[in-house]
C-alpha atoms as a PDB file:
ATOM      1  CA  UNK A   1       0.000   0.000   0.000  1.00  0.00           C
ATOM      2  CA  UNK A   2       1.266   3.415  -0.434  1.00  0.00           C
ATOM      3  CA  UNK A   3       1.002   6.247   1.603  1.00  0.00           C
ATOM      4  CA  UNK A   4       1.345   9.855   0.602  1.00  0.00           C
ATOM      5  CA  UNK A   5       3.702  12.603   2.490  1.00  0.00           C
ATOM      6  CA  UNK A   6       2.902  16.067   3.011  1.00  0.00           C
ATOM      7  CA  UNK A   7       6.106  18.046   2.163  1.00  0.00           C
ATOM      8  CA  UNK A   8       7.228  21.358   0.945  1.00  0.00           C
ATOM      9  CA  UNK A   9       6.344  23.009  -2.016  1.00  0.00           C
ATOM     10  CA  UNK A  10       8.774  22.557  -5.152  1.00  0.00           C
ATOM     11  CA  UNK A  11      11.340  20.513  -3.134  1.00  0.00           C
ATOM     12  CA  UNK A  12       9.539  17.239  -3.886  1.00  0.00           C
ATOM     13  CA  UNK A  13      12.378  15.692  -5.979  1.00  0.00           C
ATOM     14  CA  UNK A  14      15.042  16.304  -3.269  1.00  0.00           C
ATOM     15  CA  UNK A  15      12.666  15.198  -0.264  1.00  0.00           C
ATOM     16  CA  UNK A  16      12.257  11.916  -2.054  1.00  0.00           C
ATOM     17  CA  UNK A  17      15.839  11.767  -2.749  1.00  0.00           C
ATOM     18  CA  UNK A  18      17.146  12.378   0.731  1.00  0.00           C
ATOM     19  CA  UNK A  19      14.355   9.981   1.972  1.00  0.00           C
ATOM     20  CA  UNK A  20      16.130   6.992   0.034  1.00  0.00           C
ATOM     21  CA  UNK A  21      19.337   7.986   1.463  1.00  0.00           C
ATOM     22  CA  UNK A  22      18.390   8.436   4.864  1.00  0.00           C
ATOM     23  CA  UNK A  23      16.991   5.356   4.909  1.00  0.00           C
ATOM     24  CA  UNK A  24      20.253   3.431   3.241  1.00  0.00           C
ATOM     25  CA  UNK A  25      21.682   4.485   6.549  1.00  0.00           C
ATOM     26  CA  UNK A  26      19.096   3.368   9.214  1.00  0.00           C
ATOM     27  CA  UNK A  27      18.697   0.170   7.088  1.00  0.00           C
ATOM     28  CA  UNK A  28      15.048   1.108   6.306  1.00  0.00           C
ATOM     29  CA  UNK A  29      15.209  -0.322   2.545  1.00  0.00           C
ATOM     30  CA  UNK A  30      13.822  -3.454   3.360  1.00  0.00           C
ATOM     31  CA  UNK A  31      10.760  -1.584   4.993  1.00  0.00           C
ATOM     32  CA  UNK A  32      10.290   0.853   2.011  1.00  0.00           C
ATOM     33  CA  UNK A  33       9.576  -1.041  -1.205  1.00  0.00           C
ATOM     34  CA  UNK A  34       8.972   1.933  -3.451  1.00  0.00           C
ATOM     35  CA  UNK A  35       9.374   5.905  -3.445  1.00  0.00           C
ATOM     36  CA  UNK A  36       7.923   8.480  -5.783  1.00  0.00           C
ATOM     37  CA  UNK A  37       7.756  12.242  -6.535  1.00  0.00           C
ATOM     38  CA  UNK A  38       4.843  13.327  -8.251  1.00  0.00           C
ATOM     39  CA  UNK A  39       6.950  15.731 -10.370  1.00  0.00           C
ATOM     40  CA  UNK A  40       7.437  15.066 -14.738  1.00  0.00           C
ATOM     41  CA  UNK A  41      11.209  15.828 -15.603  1.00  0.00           C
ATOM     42  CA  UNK A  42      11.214  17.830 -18.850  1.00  0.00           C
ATOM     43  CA  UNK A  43      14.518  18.072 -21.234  1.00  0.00           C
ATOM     44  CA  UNK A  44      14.621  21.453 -23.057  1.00  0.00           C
ATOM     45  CA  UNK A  45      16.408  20.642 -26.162  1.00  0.00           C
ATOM     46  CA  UNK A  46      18.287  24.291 -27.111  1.00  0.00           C
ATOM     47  CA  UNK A  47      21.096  25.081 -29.286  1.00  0.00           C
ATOM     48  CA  UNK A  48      24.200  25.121 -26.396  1.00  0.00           C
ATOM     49  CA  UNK A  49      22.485  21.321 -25.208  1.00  0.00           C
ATOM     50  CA  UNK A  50      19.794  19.853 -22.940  1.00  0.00           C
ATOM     51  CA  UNK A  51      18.209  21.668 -20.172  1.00  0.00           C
ATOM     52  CA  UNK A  52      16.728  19.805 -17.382  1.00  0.00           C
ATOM     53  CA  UNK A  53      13.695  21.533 -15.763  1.00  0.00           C
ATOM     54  CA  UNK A  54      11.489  20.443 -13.071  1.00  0.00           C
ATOM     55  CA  UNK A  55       7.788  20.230 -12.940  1.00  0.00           C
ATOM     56  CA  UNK A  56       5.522  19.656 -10.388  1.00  0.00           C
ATOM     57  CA  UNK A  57       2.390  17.799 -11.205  1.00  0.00           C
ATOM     58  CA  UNK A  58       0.876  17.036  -7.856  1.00  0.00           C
ATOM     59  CA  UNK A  59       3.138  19.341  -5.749  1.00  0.00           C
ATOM     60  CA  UNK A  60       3.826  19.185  -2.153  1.00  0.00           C
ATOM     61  CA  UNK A  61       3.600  15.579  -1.800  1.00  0.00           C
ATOM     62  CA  UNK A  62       5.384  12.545  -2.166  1.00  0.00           C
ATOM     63  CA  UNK A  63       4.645   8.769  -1.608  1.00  0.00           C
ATOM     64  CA  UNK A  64       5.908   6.021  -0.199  1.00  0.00           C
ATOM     65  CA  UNK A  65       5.046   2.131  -0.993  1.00  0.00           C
ATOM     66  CA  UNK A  66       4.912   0.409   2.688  1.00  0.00           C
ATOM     67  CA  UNK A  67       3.384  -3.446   3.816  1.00  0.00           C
ATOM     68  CA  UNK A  68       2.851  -1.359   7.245  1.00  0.00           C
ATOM     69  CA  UNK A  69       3.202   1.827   8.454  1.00  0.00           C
ATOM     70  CA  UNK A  70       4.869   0.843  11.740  1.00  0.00           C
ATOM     71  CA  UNK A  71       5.656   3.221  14.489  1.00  0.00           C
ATOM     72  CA  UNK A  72       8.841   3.216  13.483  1.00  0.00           C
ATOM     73  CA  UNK A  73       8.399   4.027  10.392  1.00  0.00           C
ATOM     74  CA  UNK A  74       6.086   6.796  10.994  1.00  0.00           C
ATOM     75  CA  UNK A  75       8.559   8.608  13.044  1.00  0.00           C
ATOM     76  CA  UNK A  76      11.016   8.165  10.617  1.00  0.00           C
ATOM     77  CA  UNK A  77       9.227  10.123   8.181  1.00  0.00           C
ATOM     78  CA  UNK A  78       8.103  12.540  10.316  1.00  0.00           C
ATOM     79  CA  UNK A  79      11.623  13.423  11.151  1.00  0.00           C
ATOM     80  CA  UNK A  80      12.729  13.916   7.893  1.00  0.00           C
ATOM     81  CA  UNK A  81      13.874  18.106   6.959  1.00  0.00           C
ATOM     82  CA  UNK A  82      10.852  19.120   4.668  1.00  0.00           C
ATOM     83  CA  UNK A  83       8.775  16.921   5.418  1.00  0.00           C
ATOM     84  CA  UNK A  84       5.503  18.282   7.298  1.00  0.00           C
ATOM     85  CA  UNK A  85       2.971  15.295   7.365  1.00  0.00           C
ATOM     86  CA  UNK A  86       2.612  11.761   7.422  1.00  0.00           C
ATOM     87  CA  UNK A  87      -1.303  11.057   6.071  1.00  0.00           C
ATOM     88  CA  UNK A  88      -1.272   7.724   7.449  1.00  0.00           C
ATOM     89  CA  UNK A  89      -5.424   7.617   7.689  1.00  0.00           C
ATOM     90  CA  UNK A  90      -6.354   7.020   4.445  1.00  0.00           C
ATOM     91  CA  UNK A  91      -4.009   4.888   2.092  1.00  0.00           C
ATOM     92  CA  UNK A  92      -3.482   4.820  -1.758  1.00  0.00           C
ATOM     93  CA  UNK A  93      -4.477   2.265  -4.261  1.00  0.00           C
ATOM     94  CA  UNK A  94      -1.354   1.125  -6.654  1.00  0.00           C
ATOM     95  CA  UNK A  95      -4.212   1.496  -9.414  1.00  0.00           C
ATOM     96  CA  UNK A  96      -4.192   5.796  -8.358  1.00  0.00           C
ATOM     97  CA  UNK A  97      -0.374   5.793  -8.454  1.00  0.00           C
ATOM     98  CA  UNK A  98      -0.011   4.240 -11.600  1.00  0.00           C
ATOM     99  CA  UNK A  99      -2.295   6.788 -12.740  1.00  0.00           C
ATOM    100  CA  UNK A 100      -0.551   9.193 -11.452  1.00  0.00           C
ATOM    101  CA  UNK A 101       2.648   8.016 -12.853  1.00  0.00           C
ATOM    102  CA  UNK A 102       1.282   7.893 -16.062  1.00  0.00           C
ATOM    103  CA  UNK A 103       1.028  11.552 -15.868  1.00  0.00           C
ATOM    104  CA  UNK A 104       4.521  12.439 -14.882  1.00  0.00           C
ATOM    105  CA  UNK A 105       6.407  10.542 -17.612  1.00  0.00           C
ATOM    106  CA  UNK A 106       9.192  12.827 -18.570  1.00  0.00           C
ATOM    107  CA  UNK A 107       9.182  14.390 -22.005  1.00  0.00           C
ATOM    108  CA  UNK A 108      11.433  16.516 -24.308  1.00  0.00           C
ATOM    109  CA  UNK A 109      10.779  20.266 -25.843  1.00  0.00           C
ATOM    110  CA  UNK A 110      11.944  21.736 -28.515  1.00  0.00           C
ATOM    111  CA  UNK A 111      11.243  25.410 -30.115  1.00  0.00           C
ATOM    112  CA  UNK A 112       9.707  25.387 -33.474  1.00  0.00           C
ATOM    113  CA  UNK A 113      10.529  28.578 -35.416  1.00  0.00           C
ATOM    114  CA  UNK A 114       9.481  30.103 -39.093  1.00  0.00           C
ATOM    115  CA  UNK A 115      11.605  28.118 -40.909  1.00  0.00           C
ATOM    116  CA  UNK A 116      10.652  24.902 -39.646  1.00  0.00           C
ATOM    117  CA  UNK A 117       8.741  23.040 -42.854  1.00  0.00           C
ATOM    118  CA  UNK A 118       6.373  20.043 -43.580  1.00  0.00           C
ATOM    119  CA  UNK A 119       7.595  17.823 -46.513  1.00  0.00           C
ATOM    120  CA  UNK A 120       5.038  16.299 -49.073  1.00  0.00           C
ATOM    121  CA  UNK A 121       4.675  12.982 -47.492  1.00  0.00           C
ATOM    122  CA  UNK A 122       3.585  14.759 -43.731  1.00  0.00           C
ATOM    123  CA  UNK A 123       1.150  16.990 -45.798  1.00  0.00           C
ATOM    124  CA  UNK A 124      -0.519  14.163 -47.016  1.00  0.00           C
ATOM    125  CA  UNK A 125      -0.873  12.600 -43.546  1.00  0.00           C
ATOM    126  CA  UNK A 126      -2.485  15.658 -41.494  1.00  0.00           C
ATOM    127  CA  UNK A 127      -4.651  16.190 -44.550  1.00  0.00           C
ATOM    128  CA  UNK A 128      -7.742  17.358 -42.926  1.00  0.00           C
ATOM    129  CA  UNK A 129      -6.142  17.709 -39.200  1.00  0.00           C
ATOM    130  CA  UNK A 130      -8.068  21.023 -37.287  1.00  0.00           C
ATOM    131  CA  UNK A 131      -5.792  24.788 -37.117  1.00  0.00           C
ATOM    132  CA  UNK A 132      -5.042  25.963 -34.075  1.00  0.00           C
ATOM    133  CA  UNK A 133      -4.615  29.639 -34.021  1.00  0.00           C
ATOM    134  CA  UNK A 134      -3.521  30.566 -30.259  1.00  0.00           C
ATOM    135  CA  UNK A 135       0.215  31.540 -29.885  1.00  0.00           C
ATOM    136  CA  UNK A 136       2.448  30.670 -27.726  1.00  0.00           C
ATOM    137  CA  UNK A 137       1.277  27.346 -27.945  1.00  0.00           C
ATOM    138  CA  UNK A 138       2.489  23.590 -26.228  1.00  0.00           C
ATOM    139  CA  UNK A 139       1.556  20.612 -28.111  1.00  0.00           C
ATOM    140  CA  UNK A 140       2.357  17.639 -26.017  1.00  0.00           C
ATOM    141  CA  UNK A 141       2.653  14.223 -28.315  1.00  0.00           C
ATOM    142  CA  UNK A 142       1.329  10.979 -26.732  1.00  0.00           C
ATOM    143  CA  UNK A 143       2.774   7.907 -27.118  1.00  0.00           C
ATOM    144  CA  UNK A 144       2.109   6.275 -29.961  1.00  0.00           C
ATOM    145  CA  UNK A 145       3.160   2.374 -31.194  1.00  0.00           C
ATOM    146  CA  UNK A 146       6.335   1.726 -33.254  1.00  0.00           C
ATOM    147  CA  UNK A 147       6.018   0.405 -36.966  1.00  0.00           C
ATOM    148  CA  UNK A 148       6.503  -3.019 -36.168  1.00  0.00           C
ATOM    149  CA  UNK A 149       3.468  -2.940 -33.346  1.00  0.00           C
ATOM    150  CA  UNK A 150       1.762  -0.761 -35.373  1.00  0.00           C
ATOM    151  CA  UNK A 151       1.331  -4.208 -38.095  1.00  0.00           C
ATOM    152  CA  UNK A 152      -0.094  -5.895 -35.422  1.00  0.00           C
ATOM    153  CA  UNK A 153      -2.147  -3.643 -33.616  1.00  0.00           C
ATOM    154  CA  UNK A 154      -4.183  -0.100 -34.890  1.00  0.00           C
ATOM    155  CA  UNK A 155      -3.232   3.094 -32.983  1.00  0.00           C
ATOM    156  CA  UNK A 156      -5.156   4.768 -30.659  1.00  0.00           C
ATOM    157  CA  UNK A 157      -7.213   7.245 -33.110  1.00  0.00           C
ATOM    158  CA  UNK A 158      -7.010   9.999 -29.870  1.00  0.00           C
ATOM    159  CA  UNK A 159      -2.903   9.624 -30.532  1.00  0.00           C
ATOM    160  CA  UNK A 160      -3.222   9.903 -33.714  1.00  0.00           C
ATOM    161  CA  UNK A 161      -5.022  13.174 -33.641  1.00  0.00           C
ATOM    162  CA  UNK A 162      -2.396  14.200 -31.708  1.00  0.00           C
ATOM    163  CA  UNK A 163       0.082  13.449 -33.808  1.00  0.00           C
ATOM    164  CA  UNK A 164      -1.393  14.818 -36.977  1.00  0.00           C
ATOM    165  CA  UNK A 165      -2.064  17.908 -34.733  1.00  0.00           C
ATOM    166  CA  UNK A 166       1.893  18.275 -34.507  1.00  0.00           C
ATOM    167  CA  UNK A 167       2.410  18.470 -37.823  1.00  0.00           C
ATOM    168  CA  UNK A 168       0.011  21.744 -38.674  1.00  0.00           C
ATOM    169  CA  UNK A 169       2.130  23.098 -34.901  1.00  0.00           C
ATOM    170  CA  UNK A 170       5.433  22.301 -37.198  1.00  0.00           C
ATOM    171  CA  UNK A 171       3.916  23.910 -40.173  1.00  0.00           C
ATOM    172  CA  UNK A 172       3.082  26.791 -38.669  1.00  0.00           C
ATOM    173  CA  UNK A 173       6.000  27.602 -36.653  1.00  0.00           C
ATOM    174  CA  UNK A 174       6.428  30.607 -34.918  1.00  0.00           C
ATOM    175  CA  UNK A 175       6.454  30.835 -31.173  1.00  0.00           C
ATOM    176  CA  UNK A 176       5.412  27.417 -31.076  1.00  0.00           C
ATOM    177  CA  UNK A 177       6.882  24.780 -28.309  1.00  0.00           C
ATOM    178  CA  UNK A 178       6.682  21.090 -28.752  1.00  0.00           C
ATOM    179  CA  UNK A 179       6.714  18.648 -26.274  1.00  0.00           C
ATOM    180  CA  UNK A 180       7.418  14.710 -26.856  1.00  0.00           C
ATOM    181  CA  UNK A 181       7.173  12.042 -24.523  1.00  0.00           C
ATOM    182  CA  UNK A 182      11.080  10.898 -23.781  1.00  0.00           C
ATOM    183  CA  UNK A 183      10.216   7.295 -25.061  1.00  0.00           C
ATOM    184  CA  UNK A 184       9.061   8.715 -28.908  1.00  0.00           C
ATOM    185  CA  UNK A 185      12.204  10.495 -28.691  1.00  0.00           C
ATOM    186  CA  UNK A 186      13.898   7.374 -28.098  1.00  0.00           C
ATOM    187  CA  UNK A 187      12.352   5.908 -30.847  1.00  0.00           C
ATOM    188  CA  UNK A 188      13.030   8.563 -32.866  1.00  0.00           C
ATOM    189  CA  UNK A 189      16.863   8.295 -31.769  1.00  0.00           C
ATOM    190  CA  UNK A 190      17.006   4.706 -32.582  1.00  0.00           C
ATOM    191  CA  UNK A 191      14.868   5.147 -36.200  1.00  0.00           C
ATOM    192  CA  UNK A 192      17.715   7.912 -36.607  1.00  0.00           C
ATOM    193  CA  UNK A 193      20.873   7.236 -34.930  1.00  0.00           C
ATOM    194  CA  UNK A 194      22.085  10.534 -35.954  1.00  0.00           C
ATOM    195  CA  UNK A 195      20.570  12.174 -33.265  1.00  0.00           C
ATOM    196  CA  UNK A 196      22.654   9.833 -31.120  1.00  0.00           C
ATOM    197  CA  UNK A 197      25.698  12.441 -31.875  1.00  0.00           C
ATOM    198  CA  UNK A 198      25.201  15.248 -29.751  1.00  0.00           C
ATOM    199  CA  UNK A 199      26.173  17.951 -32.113  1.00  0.00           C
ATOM    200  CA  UNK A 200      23.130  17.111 -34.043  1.00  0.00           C
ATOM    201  CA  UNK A 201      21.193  17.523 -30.805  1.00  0.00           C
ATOM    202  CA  UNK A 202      22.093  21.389 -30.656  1.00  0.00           C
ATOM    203  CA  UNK A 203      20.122  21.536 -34.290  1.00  0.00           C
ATOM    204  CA  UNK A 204      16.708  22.158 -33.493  1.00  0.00           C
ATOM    205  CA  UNK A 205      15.690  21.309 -36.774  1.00  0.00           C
ATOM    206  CA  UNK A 206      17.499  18.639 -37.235  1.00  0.00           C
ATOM    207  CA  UNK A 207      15.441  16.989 -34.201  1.00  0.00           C
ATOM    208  CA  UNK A 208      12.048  18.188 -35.349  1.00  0.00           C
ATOM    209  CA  UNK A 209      12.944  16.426 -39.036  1.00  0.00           C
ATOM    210  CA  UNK A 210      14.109  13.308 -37.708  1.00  0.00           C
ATOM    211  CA  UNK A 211      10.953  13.995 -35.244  1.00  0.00           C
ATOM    212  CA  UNK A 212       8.751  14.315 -38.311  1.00  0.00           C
ATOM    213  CA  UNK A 213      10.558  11.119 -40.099  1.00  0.00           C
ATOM    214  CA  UNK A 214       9.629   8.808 -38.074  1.00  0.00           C
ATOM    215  CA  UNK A 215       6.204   9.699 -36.973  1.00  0.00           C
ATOM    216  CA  UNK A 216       5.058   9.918 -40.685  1.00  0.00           C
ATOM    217  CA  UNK A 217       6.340   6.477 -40.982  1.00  0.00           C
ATOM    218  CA  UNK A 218       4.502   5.475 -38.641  1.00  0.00           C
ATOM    219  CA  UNK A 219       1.480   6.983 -39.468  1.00  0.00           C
ATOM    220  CA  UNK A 220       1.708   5.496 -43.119  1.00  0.00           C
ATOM    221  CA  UNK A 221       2.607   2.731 -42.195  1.00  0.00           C
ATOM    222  CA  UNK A 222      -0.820   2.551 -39.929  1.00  0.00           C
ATOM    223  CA  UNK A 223      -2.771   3.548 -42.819  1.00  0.00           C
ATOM    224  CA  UNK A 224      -1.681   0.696 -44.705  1.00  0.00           C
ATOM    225  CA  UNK A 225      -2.611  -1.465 -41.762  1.00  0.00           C
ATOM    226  CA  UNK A 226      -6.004   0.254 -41.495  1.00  0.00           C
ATOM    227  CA  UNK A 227      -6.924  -0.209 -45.079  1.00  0.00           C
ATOM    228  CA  UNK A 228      -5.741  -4.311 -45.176  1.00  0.00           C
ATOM    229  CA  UNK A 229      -8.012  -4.287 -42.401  1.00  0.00           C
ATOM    230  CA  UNK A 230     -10.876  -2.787 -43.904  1.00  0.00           C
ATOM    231  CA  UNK A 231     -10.541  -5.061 -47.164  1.00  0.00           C
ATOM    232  CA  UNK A 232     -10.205  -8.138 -45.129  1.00  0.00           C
ATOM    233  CA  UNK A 233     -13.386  -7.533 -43.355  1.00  0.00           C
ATOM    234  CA  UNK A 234     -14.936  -6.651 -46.655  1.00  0.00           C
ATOM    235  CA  UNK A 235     -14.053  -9.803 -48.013  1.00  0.00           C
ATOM    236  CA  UNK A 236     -15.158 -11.470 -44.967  1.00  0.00           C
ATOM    237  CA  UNK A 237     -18.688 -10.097 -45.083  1.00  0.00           C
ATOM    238  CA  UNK A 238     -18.930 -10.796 -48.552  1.00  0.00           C
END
């Protein structure tokens, strides 16, 4: 069971932090099977290298994954620097902490400017995909599955959207910020291993074109998928 930690503001990360350490030294890890800040780590990708930043999405807490909140324990906690409150009434589901988790996955963003361009192929793919007209603008791209699962499995049509949606942000440019979930960047680094050289990293749009490379592959590819599907069942129902 988990058990949530009133602490202070902004200082979540390092609470949690000195909490694993402290308890390394009284021997506690055996007690404490699991420790998390609520907080999404997000990689600004600029042209002198990555920036980490830090943000908070349920701030002034963090949790801690317990089979019993002994006495021990409890004072423990309470006697850690920033920490204010033990809520030891009213326990926490795994099910709300993965949720939770789920919303603090970390992500990478990177500054589209004029310049930045569509090519044919990505034109054909957000054919028909909504404007957007506010500025400054965040688009934040779900995961979405990798050619290979994509054969066996259709995308979710809400990622999709979302995807599509990131080319007309691309197209558009201009005071525009993009934000991708660190494991499509991954992807995208292992679709195009020159991102793996960190000089290419400083290009901003060399990121968004390898970016855009691989997630109009995948999007064709899907459409491909789709439409086997469609004549399959066709045939079927014939």
């Amino acid at each position: 069971m988990w058990y949530a930690l009133q602490v202070r503001n902004g200082f979540e990360l390092e609470i949690a932090d000195r909490l694993n350490q402290y308890a390394a030294v009284k021997n506690l890890h055996s007690l404490i099977k699991g420790i998390f800040a609520g907080v999404k780590k997000v990689v600004k990708m600029t042209p002198k290298g990555r920036k980490l930043n830090i943000d908070s999405v349920l701030t002034g807490y963090i949790f801690v994954k317990l089979d019993e909140l002994t006495a021990e324990l409890w004072h423990f906690f309470k006697g850690l620097p920033g920490v204010y409150k033990v809520l030891d009434s009213s326990p926490i589901s795994s099910e709300e902490i993965e949720k939770l988790h789920s919303q603090c996955k970390g992500e990478v963003e990177v500054k589209i400017d004029e310049n930045s361009e569509i090519n044919k192929a990505a034109e054909e793919v957000c054919e028909g995909t909504p404007s957007n007209e506010e500025k400054p603008k965040v688009t934040e791209l779900v995961s979405t599955e990798s050619q290979t699962e994509v054969k066996q499995t259709s995308c979710n049509k809400d990622n999709t959207n979302v995807l599509t949606h990131c080319y007309e942000v691309i197209r558009k440019g201009a005071n525009s910020m993009l934000r991708v979930p660190i494991d499509i960047y991954r992807r995208a680094m292992e679709y195009d291993d020159r991102l793996k050289d960190s000089r290419n990293e400083r290009d901003l749009k060399f990121i968004l074109q390898a970016l855009k490379t691989y997630a109009t592959d995948v999007l064709l590819v899907k459409k491909r998928y789709d439409k086997k599907s469609i004549k399959q069942q066709n045939f079927y129902s014939s």
